[in-house]
C-alpha atoms as a PDB file:
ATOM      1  CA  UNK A   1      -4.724 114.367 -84.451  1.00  0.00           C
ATOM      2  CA  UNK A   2      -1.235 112.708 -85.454  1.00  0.00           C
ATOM      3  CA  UNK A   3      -1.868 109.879 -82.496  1.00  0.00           C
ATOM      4  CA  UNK A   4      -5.249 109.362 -83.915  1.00  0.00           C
ATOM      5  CA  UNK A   5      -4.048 108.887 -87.383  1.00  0.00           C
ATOM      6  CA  UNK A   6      -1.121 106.804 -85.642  1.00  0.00           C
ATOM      7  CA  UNK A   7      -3.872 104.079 -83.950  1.00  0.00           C
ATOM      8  CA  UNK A   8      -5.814 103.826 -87.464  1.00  0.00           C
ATOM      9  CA  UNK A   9      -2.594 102.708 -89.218  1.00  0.00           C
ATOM     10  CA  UNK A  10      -1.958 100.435 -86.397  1.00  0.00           C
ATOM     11  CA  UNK A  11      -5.428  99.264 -86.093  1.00  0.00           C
ATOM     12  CA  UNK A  12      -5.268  98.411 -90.296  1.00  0.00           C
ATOM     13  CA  UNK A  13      -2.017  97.001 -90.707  1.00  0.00           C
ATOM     14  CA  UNK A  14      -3.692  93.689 -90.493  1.00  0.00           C
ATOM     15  CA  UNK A  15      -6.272  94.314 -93.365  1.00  0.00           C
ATOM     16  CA  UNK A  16      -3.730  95.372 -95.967  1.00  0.00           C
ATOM     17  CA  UNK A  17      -1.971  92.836 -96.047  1.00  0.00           C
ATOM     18  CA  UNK A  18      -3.344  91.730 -99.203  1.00  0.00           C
ATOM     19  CA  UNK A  19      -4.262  95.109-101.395  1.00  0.00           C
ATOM     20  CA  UNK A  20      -4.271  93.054-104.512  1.00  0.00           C
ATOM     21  CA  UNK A  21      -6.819  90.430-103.446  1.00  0.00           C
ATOM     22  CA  UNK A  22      -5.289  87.292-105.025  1.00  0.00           C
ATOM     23  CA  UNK A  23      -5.995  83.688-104.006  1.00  0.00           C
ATOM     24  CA  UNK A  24      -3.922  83.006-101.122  1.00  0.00           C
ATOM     25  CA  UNK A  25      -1.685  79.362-101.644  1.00  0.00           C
ATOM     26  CA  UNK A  26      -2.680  76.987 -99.516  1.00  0.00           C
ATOM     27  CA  UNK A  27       0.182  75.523 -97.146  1.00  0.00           C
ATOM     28  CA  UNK A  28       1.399  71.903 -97.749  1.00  0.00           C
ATOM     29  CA  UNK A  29       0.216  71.097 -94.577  1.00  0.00           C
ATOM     30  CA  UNK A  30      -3.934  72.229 -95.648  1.00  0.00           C
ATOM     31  CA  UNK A  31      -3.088  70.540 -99.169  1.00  0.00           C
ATOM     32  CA  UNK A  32      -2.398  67.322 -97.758  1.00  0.00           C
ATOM     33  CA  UNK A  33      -5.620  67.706 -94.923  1.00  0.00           C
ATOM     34  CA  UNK A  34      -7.793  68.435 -98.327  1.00  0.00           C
ATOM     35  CA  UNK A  35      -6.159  64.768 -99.797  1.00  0.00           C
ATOM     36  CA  UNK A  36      -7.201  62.987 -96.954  1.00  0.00           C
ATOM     37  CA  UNK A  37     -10.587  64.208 -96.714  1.00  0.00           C
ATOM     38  CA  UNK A  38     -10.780  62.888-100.256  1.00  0.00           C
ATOM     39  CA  UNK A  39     -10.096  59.790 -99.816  1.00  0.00           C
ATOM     40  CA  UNK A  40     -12.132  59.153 -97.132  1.00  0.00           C
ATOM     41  CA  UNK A  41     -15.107  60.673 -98.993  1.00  0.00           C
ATOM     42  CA  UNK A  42     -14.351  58.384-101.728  1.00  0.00           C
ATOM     43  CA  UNK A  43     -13.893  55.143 -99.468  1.00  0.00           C
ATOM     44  CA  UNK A  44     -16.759  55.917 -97.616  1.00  0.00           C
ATOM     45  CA  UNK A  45     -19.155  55.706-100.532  1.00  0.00           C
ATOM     46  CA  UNK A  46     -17.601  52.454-101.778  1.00  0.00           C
ATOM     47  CA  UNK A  47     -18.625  50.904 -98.651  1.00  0.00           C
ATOM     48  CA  UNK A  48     -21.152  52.280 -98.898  1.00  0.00           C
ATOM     49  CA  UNK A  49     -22.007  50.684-103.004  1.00  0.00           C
ATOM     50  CA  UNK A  50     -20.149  47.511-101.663  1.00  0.00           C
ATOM     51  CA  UNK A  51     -23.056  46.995 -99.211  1.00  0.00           C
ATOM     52  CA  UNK A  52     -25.833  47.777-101.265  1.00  0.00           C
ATOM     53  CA  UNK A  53     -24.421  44.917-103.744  1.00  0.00           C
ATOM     54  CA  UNK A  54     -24.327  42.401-100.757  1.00  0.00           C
ATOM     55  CA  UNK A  55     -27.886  43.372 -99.925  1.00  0.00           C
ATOM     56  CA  UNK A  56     -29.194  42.649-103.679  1.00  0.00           C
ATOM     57  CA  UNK A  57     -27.385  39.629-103.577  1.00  0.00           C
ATOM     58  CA  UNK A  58     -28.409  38.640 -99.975  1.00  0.00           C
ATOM     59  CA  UNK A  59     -32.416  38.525-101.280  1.00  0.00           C
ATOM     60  CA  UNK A  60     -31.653  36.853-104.307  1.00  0.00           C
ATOM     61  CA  UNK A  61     -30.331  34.122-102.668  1.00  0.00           C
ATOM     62  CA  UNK A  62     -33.019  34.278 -99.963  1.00  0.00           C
ATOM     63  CA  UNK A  63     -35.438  34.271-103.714  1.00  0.00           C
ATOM     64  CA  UNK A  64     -33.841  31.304-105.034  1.00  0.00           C
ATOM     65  CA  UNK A  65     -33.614  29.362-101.676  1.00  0.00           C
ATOM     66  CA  UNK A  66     -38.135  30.023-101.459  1.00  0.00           C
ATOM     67  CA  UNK A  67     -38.308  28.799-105.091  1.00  0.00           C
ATOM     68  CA  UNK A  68     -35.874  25.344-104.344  1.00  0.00           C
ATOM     69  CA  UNK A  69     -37.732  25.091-101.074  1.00  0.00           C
ATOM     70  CA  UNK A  70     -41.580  25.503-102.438  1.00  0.00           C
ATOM     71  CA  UNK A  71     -43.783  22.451-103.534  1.00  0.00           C
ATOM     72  CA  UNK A  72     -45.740  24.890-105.928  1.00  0.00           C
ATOM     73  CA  UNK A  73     -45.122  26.242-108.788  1.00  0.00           C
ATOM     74  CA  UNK A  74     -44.623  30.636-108.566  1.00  0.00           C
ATOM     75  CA  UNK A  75     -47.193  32.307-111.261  1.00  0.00           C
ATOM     76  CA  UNK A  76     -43.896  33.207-113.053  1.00  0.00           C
ATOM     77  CA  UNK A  77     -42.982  29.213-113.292  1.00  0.00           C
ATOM     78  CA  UNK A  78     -46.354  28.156-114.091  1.00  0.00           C
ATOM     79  CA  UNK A  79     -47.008  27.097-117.892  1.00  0.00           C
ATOM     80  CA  UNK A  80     -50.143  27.380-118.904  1.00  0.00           C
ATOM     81  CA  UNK A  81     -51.080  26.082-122.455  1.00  0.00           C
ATOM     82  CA  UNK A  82     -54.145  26.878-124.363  1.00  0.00           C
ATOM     83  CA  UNK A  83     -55.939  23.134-125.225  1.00  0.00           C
ATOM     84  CA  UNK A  84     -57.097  24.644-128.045  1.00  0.00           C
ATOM     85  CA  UNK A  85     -53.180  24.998-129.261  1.00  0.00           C
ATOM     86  CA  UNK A  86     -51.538  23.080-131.833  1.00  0.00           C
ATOM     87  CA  UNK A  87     -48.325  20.974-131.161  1.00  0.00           C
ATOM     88  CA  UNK A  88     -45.983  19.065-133.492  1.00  0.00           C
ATOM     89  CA  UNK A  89     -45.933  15.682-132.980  1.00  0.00           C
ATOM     90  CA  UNK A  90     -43.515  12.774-134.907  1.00  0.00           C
ATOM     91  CA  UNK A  91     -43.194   9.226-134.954  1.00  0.00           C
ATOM     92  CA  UNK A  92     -39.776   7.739-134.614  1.00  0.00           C
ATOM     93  CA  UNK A  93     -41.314   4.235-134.524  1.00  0.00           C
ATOM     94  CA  UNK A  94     -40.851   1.704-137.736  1.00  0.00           C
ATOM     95  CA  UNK A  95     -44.118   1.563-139.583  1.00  0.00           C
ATOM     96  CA  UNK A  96     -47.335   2.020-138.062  1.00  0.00           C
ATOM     97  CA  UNK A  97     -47.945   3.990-134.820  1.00  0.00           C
ATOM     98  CA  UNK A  98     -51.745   3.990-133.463  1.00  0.00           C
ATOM     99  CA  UNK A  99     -51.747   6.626-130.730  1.00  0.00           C
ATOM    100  CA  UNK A 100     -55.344   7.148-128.816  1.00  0.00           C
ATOM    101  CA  UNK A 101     -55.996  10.742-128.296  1.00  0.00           C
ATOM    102  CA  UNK A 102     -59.168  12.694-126.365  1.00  0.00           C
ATOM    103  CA  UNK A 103     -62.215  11.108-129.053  1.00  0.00           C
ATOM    104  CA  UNK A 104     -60.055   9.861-131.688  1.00  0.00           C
ATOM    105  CA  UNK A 105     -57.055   7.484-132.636  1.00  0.00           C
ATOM    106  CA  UNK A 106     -54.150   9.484-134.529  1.00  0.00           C
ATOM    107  CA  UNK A 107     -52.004   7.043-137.102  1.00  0.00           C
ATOM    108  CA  UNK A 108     -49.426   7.639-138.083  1.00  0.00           C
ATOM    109  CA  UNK A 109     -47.869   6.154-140.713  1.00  0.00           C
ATOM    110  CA  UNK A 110     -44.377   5.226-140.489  1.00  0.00           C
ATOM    111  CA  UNK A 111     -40.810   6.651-139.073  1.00  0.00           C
ATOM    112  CA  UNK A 112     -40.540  10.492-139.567  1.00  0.00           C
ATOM    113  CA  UNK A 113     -44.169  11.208-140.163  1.00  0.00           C
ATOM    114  CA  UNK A 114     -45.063  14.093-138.433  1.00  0.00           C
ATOM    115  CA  UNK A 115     -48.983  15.425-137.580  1.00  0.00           C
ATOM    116  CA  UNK A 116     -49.934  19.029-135.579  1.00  0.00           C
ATOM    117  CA  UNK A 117     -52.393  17.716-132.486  1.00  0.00           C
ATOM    118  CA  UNK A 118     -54.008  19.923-129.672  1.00  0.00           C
ATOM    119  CA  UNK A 119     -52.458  20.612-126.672  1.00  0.00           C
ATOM    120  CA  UNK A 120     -55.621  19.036-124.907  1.00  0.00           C
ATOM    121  CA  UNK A 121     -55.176  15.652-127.437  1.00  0.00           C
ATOM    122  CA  UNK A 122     -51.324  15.164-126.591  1.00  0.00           C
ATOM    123  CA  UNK A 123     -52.219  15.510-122.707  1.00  0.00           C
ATOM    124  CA  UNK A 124     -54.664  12.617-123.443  1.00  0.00           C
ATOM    125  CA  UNK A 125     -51.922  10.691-125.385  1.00  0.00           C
ATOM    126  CA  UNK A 126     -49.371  11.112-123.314  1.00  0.00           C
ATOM    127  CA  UNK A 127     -52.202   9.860-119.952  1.00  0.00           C
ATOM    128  CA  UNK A 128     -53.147   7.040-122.571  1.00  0.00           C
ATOM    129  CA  UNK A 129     -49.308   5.591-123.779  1.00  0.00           C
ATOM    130  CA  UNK A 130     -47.052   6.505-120.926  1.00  0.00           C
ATOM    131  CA  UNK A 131     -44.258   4.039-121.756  1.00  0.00           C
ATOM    132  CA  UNK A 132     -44.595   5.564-125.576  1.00  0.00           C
ATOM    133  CA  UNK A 133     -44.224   8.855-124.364  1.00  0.00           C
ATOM    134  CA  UNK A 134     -41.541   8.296-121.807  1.00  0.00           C
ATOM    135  CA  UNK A 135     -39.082   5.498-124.236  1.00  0.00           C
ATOM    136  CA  UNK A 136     -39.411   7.330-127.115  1.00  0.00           C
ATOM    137  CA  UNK A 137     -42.120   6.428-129.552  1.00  0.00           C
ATOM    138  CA  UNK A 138     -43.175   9.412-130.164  1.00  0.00           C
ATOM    139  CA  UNK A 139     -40.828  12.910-129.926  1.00  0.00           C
ATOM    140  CA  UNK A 140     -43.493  16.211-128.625  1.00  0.00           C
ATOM    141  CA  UNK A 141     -41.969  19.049-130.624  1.00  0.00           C
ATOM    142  CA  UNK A 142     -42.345  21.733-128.618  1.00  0.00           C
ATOM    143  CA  UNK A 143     -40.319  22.573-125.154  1.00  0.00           C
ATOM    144  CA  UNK A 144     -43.216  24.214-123.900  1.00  0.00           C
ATOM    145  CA  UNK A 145     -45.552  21.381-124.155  1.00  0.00           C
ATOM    146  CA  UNK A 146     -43.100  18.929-122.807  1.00  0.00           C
ATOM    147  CA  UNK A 147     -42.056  20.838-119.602  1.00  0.00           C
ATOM    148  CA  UNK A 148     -45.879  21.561-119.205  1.00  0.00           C
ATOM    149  CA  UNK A 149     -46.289  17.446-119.370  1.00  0.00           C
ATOM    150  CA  UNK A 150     -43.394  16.928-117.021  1.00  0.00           C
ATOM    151  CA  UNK A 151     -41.292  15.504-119.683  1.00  0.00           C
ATOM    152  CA  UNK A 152     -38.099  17.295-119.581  1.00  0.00           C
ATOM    153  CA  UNK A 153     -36.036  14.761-117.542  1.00  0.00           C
ATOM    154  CA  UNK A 154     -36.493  11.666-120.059  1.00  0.00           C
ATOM    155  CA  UNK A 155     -36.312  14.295-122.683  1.00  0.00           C
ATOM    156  CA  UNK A 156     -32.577  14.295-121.937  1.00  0.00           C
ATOM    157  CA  UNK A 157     -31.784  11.485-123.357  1.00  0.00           C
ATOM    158  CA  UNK A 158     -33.842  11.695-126.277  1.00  0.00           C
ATOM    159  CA  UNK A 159     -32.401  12.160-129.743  1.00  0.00           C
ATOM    160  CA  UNK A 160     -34.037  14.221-132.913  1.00  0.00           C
ATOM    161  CA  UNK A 161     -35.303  12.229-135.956  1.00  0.00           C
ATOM    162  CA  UNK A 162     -32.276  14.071-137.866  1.00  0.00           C
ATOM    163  CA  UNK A 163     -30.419  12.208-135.385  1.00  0.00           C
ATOM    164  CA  UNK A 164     -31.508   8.978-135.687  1.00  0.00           C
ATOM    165  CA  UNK A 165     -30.974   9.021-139.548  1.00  0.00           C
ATOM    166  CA  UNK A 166     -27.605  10.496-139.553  1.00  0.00           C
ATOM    167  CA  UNK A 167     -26.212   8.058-136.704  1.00  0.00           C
ATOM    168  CA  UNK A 168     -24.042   5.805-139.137  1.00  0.00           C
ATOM    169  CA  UNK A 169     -22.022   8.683-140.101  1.00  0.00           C
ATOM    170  CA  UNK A 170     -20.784   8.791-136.480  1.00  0.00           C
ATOM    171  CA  UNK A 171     -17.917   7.310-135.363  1.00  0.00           C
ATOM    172  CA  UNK A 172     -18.187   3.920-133.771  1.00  0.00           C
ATOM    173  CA  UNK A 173     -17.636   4.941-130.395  1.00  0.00           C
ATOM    174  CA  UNK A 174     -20.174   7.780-130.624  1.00  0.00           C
ATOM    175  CA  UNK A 175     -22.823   5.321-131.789  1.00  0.00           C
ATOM    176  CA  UNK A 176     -22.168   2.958-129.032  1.00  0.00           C
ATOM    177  CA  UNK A 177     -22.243   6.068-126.464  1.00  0.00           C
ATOM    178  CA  UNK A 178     -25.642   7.201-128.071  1.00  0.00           C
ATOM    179  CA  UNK A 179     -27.090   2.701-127.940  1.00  0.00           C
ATOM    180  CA  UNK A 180     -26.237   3.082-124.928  1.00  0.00           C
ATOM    181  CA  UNK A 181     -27.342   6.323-123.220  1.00  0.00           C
ATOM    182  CA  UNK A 182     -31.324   6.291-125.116  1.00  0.00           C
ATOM    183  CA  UNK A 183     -34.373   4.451-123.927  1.00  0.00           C
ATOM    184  CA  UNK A 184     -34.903   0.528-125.481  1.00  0.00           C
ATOM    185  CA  UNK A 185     -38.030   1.712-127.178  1.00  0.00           C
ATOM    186  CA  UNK A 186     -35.565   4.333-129.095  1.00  0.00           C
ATOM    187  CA  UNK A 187     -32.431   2.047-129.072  1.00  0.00           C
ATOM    188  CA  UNK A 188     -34.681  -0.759-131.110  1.00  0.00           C
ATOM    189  CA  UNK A 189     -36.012   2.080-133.378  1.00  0.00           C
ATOM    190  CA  UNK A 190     -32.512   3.318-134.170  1.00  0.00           C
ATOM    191  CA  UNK A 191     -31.552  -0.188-134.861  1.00  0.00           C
ATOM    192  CA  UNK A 192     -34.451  -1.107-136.973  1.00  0.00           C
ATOM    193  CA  UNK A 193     -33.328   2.465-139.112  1.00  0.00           C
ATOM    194  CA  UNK A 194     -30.266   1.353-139.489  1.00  0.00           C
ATOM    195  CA  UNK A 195     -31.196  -2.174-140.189  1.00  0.00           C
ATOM    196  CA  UNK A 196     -33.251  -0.543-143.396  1.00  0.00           C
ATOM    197  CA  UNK A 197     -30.804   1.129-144.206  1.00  0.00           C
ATOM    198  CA  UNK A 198     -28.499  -2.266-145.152  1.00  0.00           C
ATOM    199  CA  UNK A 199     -31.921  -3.309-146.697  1.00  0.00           C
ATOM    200  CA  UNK A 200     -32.321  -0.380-149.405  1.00  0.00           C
ATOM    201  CA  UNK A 201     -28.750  -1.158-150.269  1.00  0.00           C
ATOM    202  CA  UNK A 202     -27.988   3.161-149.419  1.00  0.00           C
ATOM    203  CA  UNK A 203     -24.231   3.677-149.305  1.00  0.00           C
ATOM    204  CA  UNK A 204     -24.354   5.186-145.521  1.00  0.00           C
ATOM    205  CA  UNK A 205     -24.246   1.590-144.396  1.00  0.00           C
ATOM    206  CA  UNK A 206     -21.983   0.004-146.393  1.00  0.00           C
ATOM    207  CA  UNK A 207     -19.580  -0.239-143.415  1.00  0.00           C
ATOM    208  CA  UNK A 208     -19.272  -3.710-142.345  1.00  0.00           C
ATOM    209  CA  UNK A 209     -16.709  -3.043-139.516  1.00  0.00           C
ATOM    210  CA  UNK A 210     -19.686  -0.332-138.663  1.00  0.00           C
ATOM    211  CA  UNK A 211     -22.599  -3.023-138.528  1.00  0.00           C
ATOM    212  CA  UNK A 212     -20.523  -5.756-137.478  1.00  0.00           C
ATOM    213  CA  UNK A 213     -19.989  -3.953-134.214  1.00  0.00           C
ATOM    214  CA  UNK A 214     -23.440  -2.641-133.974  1.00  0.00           C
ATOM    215  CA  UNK A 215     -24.850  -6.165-134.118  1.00  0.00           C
ATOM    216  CA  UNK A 216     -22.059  -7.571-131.203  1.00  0.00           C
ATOM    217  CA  UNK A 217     -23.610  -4.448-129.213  1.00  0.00           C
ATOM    218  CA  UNK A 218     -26.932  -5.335-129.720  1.00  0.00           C
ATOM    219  CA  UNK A 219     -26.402  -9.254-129.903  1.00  0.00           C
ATOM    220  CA  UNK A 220     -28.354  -9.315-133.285  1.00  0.00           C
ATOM    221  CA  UNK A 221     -27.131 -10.185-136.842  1.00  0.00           C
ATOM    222  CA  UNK A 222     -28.252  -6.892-138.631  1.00  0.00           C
ATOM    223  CA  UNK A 223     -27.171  -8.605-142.026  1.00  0.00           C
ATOM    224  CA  UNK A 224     -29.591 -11.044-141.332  1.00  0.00           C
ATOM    225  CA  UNK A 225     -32.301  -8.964-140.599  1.00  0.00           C
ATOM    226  CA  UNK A 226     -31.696  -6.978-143.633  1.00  0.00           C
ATOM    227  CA  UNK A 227     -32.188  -9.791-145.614  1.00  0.00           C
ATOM    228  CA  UNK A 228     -35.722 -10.990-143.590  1.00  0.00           C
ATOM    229  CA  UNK A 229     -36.794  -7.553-144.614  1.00  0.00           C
ATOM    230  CA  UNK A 230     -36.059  -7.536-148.332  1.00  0.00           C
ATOM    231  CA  UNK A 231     -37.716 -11.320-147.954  1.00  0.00           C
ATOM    232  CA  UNK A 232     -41.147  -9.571-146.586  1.00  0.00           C
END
């Protein structure tokens, strides 16, 4: 009976080692294993992120690179415009401008004056005066209608009525920049603006070292025609 009782001691000695049941510390050597493990968990999935970003970026270049390659316009691109819409249209040209539309002539009046036109009559004015439409003559007041027209590239060096009246108050070399960079059919309009301007006598041209070198860009005596017009 005592060597029985001996063998279950010996046979427990392992199992009691911790009556208490508290968390046994880990060794340095399984705290450091656990690190590891961590980081590679960790750099795993941001390879893992890192390539899904490269593939996202991978198809929208291969996107871009269809749309830059493709002679048609994507359904997205495409810009379609009700005829039936109304656009904004404004002279810049000096006095009278006779523009012929789908059944009808459109006048207008002088520099500035503005009319709202169908979509479908500014196609057929734009098919009917395509110097007008491409120097200046007219400005199409809505982006929509002008990419729609394939206007946007001459649009780029087109300048805004507001523009056009305010270019004295420039400096000289801004002017000259702006003669130089816009269509004639604008350039001559600007001039002819600014050559009324001297006419009416308004203050905003009273700069003779202004006009002076307007007139040497333009090879034209601006006093002179200033007076022709106040002669008319």
């Amino acid at each position: 009976m005592a060597a029985t009782r001996k063998m279950e001691s010996a046979n427990n000695t392992d199992t009691i080692d911790n009556p208490s049941n508290e968390p046994v510390q880990k060794t340095e050597k399984e705290k450091a294993l656990e690190d590891q493990v961590a980081e590679l968990t960790a750099l795993v999935k941001g390879l893992l992120e890192k390539n899904k970003e490269l593939e996202t970026s991978h198809e929208e270049i291969k996107t871009e690179t269809r749309k830059v390659n493709s002679l048609f316009e994507s359904v997205e691109d495409k810009l379609d415009i009700d005829p039936r819409e109304y656009i904004r249209v404004i002279s810049l040209t000096n006095g009278g401008l006779n523009l012929t539309a789908t059944n009808s002539t459109i006048r207008f009046n002088d520099f500035g004056t503005s009319k709202l036109i169908t979509f479908e009559d500014v196609r057929a004015i734009v098919d009917n005066h395509t110097k007008f439409a491409h120097e200046g003559a007219f400005l199409i007041q809505s982006e929509k209608a002008v990419k729609a027209l394939y206007l946007e590239d001459v649009y780029q060096n087109f300048i805004s009525r507001e523009a056009i009246e305010n270019i004295i108050s420039l400096d000289i070399n801004e002017i000259t920049d702006t003669l130089n960079s816009v269509s004639p059919t604008l350039r001559e309009n600007i001039v002819e603006r600014i050559v009324v301007g001297i006419a009416s006598n308004d203050r905003k041209f009273q700069d003779r070292y202004k006009i002076d070198a307007i007139g040497k860009l333009v090879n034209q005596d601006l006093y002179e025609l200033a007076k022709v017009k106040n002669n008319v």
